[in-house]
C-alpha atoms as a PDB file:
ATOM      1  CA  UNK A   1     217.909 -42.072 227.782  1.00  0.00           C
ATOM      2  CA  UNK A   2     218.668 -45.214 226.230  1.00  0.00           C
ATOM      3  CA  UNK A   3     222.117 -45.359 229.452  1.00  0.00           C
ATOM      4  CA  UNK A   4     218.774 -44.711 231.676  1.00  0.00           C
ATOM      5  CA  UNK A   5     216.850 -47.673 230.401  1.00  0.00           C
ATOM      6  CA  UNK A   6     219.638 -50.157 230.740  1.00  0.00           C
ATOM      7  CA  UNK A   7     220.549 -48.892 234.537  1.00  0.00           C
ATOM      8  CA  UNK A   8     216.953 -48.734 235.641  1.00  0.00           C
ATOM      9  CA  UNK A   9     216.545 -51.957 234.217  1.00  0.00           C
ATOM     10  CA  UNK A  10     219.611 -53.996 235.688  1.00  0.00           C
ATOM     11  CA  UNK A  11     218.729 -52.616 238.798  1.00  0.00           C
ATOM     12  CA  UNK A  12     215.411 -53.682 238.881  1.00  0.00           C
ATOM     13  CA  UNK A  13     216.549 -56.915 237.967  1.00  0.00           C
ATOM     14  CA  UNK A  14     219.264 -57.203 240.301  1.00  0.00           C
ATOM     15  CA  UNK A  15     216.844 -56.391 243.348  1.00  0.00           C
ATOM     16  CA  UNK A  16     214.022 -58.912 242.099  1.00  0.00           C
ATOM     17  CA  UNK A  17     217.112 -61.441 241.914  1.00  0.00           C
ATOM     18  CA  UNK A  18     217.818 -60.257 246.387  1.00  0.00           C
ATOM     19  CA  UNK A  19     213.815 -61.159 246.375  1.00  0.00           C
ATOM     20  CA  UNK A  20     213.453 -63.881 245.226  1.00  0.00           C
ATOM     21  CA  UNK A  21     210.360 -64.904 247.184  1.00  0.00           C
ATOM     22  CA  UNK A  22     208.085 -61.873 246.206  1.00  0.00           C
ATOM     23  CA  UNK A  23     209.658 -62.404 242.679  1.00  0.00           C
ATOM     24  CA  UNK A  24     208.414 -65.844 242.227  1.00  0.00           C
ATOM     25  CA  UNK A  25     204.840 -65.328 244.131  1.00  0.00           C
ATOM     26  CA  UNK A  26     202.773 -64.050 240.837  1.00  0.00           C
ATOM     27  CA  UNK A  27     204.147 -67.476 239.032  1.00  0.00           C
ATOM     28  CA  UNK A  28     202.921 -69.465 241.793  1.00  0.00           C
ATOM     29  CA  UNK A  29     199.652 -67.976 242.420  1.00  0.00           C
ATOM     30  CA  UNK A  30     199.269 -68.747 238.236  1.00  0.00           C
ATOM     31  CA  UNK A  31     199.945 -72.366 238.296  1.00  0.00           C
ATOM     32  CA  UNK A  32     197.971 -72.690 241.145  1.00  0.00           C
ATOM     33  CA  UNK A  33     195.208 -70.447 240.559  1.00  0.00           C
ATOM     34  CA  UNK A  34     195.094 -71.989 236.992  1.00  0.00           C
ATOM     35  CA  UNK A  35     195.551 -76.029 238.498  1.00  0.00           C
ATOM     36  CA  UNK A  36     192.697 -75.509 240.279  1.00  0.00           C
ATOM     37  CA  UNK A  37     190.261 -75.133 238.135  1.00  0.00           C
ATOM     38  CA  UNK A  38     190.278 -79.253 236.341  1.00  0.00           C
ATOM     39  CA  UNK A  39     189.639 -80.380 240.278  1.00  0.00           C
ATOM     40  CA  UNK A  40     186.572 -77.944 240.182  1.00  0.00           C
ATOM     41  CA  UNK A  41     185.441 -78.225 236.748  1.00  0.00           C
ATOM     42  CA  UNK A  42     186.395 -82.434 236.319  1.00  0.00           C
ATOM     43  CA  UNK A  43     188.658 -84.692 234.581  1.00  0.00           C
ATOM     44  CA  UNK A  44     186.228 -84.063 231.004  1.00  0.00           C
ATOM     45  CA  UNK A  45     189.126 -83.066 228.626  1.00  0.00           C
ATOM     46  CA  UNK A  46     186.188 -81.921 226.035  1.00  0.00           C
ATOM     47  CA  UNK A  47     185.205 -79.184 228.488  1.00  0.00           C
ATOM     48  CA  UNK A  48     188.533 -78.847 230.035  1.00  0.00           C
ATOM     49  CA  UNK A  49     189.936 -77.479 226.835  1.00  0.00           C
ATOM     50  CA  UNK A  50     186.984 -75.319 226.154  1.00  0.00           C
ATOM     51  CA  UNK A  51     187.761 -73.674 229.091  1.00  0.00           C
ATOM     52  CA  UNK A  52     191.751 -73.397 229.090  1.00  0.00           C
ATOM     53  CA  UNK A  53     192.156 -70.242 226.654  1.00  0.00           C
ATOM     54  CA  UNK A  54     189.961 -67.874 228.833  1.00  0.00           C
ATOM     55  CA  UNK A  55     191.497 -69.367 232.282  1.00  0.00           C
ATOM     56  CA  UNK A  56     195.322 -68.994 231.839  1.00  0.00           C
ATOM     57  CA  UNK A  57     194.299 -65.388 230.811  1.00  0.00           C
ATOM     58  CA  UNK A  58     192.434 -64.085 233.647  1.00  0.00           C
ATOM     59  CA  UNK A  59     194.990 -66.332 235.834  1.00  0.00           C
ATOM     60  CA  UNK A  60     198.026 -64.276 233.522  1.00  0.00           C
ATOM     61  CA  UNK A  61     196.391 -60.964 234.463  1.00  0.00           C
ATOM     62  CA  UNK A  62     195.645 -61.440 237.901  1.00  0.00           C
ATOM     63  CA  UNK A  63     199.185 -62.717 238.195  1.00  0.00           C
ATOM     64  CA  UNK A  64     200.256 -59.528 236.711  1.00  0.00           C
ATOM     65  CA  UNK A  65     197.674 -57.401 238.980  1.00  0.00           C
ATOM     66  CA  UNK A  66     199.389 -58.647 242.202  1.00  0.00           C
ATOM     67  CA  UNK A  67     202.918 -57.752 241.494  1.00  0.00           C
ATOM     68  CA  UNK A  68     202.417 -54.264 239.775  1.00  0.00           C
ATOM     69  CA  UNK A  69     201.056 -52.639 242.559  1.00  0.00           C
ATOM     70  CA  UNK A  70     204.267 -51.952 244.400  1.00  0.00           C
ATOM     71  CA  UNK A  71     206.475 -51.112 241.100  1.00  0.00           C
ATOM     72  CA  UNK A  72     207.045 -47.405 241.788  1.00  0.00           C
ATOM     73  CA  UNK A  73     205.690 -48.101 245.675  1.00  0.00           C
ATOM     74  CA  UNK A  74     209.606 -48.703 246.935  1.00  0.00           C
ATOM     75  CA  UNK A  75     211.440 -46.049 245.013  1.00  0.00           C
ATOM     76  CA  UNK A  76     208.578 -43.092 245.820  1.00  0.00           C
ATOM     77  CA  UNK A  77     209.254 -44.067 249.140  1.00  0.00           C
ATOM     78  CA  UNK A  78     213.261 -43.334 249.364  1.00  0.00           C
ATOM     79  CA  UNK A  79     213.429 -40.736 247.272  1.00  0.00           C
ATOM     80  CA  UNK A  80     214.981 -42.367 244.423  1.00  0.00           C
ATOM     81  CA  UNK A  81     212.101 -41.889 241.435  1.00  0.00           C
ATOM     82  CA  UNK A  82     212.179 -38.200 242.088  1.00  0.00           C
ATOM     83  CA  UNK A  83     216.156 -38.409 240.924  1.00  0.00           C
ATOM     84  CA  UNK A  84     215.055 -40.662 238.573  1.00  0.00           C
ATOM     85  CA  UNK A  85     212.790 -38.098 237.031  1.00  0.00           C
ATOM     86  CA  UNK A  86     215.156 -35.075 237.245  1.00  0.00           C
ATOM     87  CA  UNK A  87     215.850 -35.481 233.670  1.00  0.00           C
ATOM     88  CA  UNK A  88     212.906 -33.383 231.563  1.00  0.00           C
ATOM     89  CA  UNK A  89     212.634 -36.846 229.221  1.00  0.00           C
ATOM     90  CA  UNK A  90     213.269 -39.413 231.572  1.00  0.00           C
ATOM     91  CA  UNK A  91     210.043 -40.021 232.652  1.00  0.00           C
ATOM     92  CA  UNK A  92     209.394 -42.453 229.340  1.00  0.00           C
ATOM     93  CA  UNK A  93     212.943 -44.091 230.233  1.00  0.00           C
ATOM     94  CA  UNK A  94     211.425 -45.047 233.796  1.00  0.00           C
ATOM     95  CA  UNK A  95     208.576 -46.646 232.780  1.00  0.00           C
ATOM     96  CA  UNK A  96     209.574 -48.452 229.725  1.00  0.00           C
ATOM     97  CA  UNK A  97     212.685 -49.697 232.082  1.00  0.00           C
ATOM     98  CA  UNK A  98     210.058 -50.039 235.254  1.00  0.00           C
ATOM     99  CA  UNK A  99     207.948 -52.683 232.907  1.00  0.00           C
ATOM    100  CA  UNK A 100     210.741 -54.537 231.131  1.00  0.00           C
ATOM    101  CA  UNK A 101     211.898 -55.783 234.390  1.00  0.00           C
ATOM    102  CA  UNK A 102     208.375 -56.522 235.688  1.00  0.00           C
ATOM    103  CA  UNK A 103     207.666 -58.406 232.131  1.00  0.00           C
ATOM    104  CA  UNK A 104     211.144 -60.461 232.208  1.00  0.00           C
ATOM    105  CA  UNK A 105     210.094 -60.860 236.300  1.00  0.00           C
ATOM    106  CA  UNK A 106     206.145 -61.755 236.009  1.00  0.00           C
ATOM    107  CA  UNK A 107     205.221 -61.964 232.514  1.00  0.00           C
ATOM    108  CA  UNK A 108     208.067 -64.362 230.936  1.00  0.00           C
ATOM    109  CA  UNK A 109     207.635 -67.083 233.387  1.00  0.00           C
ATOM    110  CA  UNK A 110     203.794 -67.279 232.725  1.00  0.00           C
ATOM    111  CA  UNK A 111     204.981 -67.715 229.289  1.00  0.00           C
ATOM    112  CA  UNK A 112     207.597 -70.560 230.106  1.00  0.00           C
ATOM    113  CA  UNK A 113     204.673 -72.304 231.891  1.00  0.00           C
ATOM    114  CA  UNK A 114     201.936 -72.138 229.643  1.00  0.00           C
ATOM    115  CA  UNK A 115     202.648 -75.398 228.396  1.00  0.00           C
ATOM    116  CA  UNK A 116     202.463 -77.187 231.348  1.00  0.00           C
ATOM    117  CA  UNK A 117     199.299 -75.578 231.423  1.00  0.00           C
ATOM    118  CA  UNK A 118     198.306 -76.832 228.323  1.00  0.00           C
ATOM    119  CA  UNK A 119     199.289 -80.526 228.829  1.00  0.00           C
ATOM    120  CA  UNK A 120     196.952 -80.161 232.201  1.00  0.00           C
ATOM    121  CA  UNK A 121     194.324 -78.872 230.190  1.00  0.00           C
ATOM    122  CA  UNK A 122     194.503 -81.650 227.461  1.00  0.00           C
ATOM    123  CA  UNK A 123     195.523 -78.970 224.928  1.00  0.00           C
ATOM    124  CA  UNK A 124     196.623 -79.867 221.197  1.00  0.00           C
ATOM    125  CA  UNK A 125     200.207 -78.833 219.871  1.00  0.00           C
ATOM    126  CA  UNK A 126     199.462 -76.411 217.723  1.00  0.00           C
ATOM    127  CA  UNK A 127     196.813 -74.368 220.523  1.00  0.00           C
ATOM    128  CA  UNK A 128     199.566 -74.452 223.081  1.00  0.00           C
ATOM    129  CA  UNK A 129     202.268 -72.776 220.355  1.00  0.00           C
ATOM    130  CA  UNK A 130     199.163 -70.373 219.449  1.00  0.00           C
ATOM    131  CA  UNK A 131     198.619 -69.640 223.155  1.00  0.00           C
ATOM    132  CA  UNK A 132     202.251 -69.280 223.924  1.00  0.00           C
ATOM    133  CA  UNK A 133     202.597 -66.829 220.767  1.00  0.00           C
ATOM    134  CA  UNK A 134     199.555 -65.280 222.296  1.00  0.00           C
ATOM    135  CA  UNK A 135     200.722 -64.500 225.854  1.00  0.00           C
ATOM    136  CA  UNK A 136     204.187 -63.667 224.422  1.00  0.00           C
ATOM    137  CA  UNK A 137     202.557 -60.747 222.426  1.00  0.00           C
ATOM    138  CA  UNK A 138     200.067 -60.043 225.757  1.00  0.00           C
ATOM    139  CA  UNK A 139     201.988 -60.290 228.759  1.00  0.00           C
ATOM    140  CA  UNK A 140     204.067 -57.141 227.432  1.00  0.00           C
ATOM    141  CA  UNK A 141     200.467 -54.921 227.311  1.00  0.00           C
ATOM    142  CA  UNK A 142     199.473 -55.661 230.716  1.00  0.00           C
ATOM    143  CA  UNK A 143     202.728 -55.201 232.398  1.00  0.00           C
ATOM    144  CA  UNK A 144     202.743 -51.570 230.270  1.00  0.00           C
ATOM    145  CA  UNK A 145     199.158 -51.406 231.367  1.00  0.00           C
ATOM    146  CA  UNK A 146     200.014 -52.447 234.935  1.00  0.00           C
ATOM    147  CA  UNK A 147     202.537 -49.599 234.846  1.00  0.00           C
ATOM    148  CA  UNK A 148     200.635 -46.913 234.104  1.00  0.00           C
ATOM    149  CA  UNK A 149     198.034 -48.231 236.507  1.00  0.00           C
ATOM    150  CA  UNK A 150     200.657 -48.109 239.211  1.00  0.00           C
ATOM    151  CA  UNK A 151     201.735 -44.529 237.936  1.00  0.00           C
ATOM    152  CA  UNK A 152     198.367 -43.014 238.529  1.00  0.00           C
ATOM    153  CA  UNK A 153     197.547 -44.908 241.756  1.00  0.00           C
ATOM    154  CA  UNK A 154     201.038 -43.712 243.311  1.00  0.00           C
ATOM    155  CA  UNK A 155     200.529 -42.697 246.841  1.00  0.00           C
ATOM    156  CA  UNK A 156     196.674 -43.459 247.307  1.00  0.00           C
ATOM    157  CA  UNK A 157     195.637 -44.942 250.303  1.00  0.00           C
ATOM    158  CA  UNK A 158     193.459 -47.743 248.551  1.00  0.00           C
ATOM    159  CA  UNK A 159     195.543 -47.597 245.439  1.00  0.00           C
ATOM    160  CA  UNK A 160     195.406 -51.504 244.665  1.00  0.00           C
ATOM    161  CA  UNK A 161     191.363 -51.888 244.368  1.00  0.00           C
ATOM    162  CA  UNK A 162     191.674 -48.750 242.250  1.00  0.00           C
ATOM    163  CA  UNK A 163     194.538 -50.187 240.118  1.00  0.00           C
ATOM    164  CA  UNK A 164     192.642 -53.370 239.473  1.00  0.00           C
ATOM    165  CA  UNK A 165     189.388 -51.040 238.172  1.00  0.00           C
ATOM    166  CA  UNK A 166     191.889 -49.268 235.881  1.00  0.00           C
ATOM    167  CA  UNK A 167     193.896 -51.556 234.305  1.00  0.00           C
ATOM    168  CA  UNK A 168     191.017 -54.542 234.001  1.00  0.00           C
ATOM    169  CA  UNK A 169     188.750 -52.673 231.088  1.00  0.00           C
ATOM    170  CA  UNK A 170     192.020 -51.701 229.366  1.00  0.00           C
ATOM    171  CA  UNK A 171     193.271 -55.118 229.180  1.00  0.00           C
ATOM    172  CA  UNK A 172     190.158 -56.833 228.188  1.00  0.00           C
ATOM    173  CA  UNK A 173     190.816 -56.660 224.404  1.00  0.00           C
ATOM    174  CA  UNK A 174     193.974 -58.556 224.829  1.00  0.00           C
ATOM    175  CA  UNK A 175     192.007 -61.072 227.045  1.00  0.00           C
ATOM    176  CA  UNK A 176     189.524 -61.409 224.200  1.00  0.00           C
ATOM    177  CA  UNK A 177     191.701 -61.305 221.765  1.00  0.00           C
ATOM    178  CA  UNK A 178     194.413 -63.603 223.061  1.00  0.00           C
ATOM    179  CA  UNK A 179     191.851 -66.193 224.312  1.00  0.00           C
ATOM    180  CA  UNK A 180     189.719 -66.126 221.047  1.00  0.00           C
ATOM    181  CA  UNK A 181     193.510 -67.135 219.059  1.00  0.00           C
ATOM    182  CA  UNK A 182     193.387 -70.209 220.738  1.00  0.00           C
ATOM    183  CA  UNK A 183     189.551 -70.723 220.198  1.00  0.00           C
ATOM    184  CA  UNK A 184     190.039 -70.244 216.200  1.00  0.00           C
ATOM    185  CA  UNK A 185     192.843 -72.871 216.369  1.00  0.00           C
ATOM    186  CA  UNK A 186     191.031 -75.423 218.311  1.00  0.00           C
ATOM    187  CA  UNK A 187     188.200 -75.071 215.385  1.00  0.00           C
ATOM    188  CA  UNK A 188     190.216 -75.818 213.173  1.00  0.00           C
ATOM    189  CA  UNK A 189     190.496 -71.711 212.022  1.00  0.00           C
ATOM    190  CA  UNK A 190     193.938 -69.224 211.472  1.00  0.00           C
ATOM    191  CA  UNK A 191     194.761 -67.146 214.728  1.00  0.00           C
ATOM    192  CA  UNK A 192     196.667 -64.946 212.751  1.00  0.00           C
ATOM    193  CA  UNK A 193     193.937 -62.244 212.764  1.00  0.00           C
ATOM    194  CA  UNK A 194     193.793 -62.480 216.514  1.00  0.00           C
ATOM    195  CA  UNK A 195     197.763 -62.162 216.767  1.00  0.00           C
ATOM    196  CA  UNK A 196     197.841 -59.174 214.691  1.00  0.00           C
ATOM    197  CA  UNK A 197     195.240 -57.470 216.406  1.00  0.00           C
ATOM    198  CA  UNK A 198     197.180 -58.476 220.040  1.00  0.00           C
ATOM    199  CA  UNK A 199     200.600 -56.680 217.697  1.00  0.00           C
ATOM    200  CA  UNK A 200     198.456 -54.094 216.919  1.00  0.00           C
ATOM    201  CA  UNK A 201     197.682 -53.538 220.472  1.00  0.00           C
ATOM    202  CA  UNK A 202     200.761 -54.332 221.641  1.00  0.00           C
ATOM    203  CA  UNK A 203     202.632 -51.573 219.524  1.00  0.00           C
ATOM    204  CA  UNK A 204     199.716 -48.442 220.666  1.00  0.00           C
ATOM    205  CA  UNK A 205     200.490 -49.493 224.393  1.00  0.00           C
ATOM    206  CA  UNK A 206     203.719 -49.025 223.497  1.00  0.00           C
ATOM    207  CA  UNK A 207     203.529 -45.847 221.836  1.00  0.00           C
ATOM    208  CA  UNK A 208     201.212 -44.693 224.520  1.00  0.00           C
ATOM    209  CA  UNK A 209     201.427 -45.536 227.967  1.00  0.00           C
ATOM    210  CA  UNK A 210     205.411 -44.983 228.699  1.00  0.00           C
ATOM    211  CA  UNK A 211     204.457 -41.503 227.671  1.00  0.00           C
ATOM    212  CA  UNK A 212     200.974 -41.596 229.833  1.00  0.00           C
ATOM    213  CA  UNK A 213     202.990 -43.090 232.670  1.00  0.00           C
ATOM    214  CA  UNK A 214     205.555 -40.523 232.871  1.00  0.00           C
ATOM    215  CA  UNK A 215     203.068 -37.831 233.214  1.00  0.00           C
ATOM    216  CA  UNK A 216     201.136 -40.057 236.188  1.00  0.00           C
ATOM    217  CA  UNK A 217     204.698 -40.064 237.891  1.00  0.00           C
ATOM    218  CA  UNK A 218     205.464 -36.369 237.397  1.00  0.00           C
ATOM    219  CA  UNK A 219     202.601 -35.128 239.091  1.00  0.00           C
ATOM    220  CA  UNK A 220     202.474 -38.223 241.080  1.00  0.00           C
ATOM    221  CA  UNK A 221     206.096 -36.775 242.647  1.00  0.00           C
ATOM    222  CA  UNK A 222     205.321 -33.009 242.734  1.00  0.00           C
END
């Protein structure tokens, strides 16, 4: 599985690398999506920092919603996940491969950029490491989330409106959680007990939606 993992993976990468324009769309529609906002909201850096936690996550995860919808779209459609899935365990190796490369593709940049972000919001130093720490434990759970999302959605004719109203109340808790980290800091409080509880997350989506995606796929394909 783990020979699986790395191929599905490389490849992945290697065809994101041939795209490069659908590749670097979700990290454009974040820093604009999220530069927006000061023009609306005004040049107060008070408010503008109130406001920056909960905006670069609902930016992040929209970001993430618009490229997951087509991450099992291309291969269902030549044939090439069904040989994926001949293997009776490889459905786990798919989509822990299938969101690694969508997290190094979507989710990493959003990470690199946060702190450009944060020097547009007026952010201190030590919110922008605690928001970087916090999308760097987050990004991971929605792309998994995203995934499985994509997994059950497979083949529907109005599949993305239906991913959206999936995935959105599952990743809520790492909105909260990742926006409130930054919140605590800024008032002068530890974030640790938001990052753990984003870890904490972090690890059950791991544990559990590889294994929840694979099933999606499997009947998804039959």
């Amino acid at each position: 599985m783990r020979h699986l993992f790395l191929a599905i993976l490389a490849r992945d990468l290697r065809l994101a690398a041939r795209r490069r324009v659908d590749s670097l769309l979700p990290v454009v529609f974040f820093l604009v999506a999220v530069s927006l906002f000061p023009l609306g909201v005004g040049p107060e850096p008070q408010t503008l920092r109130q406001i920056a936690p909960g905006i670069v996550w609902v930016c992040a995860l929209l970001a993430t919603m618009l490229s997951v919808n087509t991450l099992y779209a291309g291969d269902m459609a030549d044939g090439s996940l069904e040989q994926m899935l001949r293997a009776p365990a490889s459905g786990v190796a798919v989509a822990l491969a299938k969101a690694a490369a969508h997290w190094l593709v979507a989710g990493l940049p959003l990470i690199v950029a946060a702190p450009v972000i944060g020097l547009l919001f007026d952010m201190s130093g030590p919110a922008m490491v605690t928001l970087v720490l916090g999308l760097l434990l987050g990004t991971p759970i929605l792309s998994l989330l995203g995934g499985l999302g994509a997994a059950l959605t497979l083949g529907l004719r109005s599949g993305g409106m239906l991913l959206i109203l999936i995935v959105l109340p599952l990743a809520t808790p790492a909105l909260i959680f990742g926006a409130g980290a930054v919140d605590a800091v800024e008032s002068g409080l530890s974030a640790a007990g938001h990052h753990s509880l984003l870890a904490a997350l972090l690890i059950a989506t791991l544990a559990g939606a590889p294994i929840a995606t694979a099933a999606a796929l499997r009947i998804s394909t039959e």
